[in-house]
C-alpha atoms as a PDB file:
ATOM      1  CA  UNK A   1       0.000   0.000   0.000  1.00  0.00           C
ATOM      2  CA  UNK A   2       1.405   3.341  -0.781  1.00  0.00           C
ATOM      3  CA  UNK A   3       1.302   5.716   1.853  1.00  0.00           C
ATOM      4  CA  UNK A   4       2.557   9.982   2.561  1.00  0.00           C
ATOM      5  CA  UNK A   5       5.755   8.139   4.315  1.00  0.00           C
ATOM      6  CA  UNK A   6       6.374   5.827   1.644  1.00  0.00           C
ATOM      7  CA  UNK A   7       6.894   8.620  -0.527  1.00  0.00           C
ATOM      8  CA  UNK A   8       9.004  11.018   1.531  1.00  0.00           C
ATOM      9  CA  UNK A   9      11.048   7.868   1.583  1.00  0.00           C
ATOM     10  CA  UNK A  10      11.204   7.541  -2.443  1.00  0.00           C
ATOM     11  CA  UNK A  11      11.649  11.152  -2.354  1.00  0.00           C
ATOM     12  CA  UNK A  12      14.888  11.128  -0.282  1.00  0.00           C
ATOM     13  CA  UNK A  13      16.272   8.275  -2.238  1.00  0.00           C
ATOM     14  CA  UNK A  14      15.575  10.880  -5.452  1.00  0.00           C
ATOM     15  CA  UNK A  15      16.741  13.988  -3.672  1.00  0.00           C
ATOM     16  CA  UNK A  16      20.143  11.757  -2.426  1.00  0.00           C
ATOM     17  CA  UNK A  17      20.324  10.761  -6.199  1.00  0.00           C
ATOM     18  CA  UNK A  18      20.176  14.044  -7.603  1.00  0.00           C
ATOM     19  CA  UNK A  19      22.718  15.485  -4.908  1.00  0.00           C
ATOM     20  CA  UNK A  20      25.448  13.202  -5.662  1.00  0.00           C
ATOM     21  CA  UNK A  21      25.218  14.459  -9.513  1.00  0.00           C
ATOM     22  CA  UNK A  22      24.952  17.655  -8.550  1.00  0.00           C
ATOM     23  CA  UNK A  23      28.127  16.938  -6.442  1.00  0.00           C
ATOM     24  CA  UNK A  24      30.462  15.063  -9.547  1.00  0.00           C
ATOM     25  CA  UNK A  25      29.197  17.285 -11.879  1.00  0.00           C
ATOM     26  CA  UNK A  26      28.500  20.863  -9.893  1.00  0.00           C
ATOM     27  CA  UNK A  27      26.959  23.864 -11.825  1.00  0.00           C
ATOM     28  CA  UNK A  28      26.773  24.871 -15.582  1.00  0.00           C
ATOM     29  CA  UNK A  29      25.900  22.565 -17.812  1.00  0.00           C
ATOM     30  CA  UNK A  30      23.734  21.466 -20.012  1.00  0.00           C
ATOM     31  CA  UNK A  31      19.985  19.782 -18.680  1.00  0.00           C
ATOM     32  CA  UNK A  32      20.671  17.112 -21.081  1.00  0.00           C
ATOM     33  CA  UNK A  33      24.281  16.090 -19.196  1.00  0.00           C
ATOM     34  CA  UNK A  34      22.397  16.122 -15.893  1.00  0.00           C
ATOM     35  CA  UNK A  35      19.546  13.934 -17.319  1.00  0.00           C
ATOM     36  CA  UNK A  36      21.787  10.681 -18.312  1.00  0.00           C
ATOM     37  CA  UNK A  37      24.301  11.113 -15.105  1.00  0.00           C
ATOM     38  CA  UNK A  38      20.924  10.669 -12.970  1.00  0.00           C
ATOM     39  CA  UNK A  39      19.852   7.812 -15.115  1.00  0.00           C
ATOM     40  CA  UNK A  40      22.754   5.852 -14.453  1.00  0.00           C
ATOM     41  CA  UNK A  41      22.856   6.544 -10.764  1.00  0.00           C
ATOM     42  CA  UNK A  42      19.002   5.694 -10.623  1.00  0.00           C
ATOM     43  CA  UNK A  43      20.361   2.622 -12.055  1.00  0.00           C
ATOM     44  CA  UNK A  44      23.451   2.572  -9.743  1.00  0.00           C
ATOM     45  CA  UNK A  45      20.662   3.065  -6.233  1.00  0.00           C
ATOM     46  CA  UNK A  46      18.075   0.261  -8.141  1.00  0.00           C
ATOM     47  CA  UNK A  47      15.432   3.495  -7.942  1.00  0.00           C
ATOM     48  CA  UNK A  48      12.881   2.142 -10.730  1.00  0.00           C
ATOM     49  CA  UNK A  49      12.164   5.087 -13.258  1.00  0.00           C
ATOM     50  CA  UNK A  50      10.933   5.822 -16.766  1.00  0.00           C
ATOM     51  CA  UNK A  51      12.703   8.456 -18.425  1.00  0.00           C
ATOM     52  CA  UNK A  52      11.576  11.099 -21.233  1.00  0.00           C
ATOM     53  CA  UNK A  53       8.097   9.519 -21.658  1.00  0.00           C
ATOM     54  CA  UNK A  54       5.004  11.199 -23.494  1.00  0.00           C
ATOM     55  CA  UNK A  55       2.068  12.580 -21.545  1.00  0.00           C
ATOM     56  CA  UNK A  56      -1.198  11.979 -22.249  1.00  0.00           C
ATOM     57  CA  UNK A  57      -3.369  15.302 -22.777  1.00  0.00           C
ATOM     58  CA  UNK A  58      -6.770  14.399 -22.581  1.00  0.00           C
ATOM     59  CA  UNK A  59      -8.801  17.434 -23.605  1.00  0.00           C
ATOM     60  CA  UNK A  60     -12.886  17.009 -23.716  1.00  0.00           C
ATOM     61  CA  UNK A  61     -12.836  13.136 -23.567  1.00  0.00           C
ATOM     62  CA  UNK A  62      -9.761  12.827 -26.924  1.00  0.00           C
ATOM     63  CA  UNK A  63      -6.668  12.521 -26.389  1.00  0.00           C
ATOM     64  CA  UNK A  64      -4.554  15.021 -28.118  1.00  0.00           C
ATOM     65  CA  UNK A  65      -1.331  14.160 -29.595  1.00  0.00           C
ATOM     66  CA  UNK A  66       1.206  16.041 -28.256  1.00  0.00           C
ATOM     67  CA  UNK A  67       5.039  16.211 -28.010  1.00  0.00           C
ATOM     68  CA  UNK A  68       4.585  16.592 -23.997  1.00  0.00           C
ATOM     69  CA  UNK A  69       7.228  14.778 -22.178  1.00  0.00           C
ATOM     70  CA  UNK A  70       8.190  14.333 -18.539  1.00  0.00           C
ATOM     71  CA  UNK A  71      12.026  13.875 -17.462  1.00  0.00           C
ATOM     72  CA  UNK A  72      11.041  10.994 -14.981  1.00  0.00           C
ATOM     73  CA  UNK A  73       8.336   8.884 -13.290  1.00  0.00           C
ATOM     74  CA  UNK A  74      10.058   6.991 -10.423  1.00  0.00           C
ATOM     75  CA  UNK A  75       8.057   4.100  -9.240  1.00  0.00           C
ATOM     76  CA  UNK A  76       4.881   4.985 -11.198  1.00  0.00           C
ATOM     77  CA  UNK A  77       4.851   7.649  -8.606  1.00  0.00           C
ATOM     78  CA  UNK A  78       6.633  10.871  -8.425  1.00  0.00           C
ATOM     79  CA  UNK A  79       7.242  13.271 -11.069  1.00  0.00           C
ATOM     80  CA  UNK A  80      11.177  14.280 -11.248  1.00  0.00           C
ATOM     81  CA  UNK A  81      11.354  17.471 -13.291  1.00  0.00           C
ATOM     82  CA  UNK A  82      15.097  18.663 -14.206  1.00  0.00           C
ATOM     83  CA  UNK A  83      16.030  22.222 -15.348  1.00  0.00           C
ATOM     84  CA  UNK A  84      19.708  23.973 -15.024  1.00  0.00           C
ATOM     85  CA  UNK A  85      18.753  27.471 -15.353  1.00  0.00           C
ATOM     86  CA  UNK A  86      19.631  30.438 -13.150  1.00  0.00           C
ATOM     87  CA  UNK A  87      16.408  30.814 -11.666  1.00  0.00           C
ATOM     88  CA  UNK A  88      13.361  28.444 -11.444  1.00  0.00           C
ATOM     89  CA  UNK A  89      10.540  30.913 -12.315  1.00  0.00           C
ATOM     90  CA  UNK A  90       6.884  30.634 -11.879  1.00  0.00           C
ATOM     91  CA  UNK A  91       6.249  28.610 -14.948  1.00  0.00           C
ATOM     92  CA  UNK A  92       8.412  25.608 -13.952  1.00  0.00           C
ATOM     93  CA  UNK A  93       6.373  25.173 -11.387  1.00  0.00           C
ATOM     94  CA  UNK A  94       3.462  25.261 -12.943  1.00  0.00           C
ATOM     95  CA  UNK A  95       4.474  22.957 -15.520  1.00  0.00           C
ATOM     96  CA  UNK A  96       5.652  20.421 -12.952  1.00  0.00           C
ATOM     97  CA  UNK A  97       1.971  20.673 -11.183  1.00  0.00           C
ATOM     98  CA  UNK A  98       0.698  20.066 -14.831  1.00  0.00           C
ATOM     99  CA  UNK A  99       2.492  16.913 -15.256  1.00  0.00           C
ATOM    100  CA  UNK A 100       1.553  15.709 -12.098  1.00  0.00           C
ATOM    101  CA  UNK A 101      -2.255  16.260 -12.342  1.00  0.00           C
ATOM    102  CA  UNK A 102      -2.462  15.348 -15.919  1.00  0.00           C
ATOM    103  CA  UNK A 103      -1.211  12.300 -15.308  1.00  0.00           C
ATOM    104  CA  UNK A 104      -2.910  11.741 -11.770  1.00  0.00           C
ATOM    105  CA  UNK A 105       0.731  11.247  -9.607  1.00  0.00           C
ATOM    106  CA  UNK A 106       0.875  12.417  -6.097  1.00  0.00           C
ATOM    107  CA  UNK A 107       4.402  14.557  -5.842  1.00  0.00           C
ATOM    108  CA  UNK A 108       6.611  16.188  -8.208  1.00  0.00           C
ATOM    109  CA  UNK A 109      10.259  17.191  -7.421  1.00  0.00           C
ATOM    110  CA  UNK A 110      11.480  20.290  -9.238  1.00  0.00           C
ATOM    111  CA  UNK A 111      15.179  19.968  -9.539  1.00  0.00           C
ATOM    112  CA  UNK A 112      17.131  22.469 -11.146  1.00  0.00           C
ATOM    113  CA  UNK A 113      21.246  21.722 -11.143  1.00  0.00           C
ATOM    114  CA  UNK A 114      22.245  25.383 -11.994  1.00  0.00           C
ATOM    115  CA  UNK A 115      22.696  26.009  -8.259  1.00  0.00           C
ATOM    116  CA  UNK A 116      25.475  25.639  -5.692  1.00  0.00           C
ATOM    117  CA  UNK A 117      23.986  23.822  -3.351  1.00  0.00           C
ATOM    118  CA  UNK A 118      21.280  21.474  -4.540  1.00  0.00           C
ATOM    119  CA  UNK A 119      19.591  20.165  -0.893  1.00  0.00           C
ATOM    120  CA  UNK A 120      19.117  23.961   0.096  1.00  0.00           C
ATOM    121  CA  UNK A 121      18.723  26.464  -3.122  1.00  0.00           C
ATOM    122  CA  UNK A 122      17.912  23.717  -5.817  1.00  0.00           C
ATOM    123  CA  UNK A 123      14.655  21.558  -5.096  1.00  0.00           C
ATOM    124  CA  UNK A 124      11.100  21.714  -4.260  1.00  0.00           C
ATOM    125  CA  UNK A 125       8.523  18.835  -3.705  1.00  0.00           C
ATOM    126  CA  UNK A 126       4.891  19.746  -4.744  1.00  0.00           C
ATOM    127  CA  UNK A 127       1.689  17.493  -3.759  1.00  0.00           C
ATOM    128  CA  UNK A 128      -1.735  18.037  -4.915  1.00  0.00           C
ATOM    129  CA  UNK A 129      -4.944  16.175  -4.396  1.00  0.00           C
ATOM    130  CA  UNK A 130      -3.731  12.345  -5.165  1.00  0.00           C
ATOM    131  CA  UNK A 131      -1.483  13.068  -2.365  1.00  0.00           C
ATOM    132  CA  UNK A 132      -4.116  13.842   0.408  1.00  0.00           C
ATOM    133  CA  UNK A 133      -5.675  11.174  -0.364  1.00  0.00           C
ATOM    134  CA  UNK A 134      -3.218   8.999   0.924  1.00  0.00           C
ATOM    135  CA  UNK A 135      -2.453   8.200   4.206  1.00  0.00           C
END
C-alpha cells in the first residue's frame, strides 16, 4: 500500500540521487548532461524510473497528440522534473503541477542543477490532491 511516508522515503532516495550528480558534476551545464548522469545513478541506487516519456493530454474526452514529455516517473509515482537554469521561475512550477495532475501522480520534485547547493537552493517537492488522499 502506498502511503505519505512511503513517498518522503522515495523522495529522499531521489533527492540523495540528484545530490550526488549535482556533487560530480556541480553547476553549468547542459539539462541534457544532468539527465543521463541521474539515469545511471538511478540505475546505480536500483530506484525504478521511466525516463523522457510522453504525456497523455486528454482534452474534452480525446486525447490530443502532443510532443509533452516528462524527465522521470520513479516508481509509477513521483514526477522528477530537471532544469539547469539560473532561476526556477513561476512557470516551472506550474508545468511540474501540470504533469503531475495530468497524469494523476501524487508529488513532483522540481530539480534544477544550476545552483550551488542542490539540498538547500535547488529543489522543491509539490503534492496536490492524489497526495491527500493517501495516508
Amino acid at each position: 500500500m502506498i502511503t505519505q511516508s512511503y513517498l518522503t522515503d522515495l523522495t529522499y532516495k531521489i533527492n540523495g540521487a540528484c545530490i550526488e550528480v549535482h556533487k560530480i558534476l556541480g553547476a553549468g551545464l547542459l539539462e541534457s548532461v544532468y539527465h543521463k548522469c541521474l539515469e545511471e545513478e538511478f540505475r546505480l541506487r536500483n530506484i525504478n524510473f521511466k525516463s523522457e516519456f510522453k504525456i497523455p493530454v486528454v482534452y474534452k474526452g480525446k486525447e490530443i497528440n502532443c510532443d509533452f514529455f516528462c524527465d522521470f516517473m520513479v516508481e509509477d509515482l513521483i514526477v522528477v522534473e530537471l532544469k539547469a537554469v539560473s532561476i526556477l521561475n513561476e512557470i516551472h512550477r506550474a508545468q511540474l503541477l501540470n504533469y503531475i495532475n495530468l497524469m494523476k501522480k501524487p508529488k513532483g520534485i522540481l530539480v534544477n542543477f544550476n545552483v550551488k547547493n542542490l539540498y538547500n537552493d535547488g529543489q522543491e517537492t509539490f503534492v496536490n490532491k492524489y497526495y491527500d488522499m493517501l495516508f
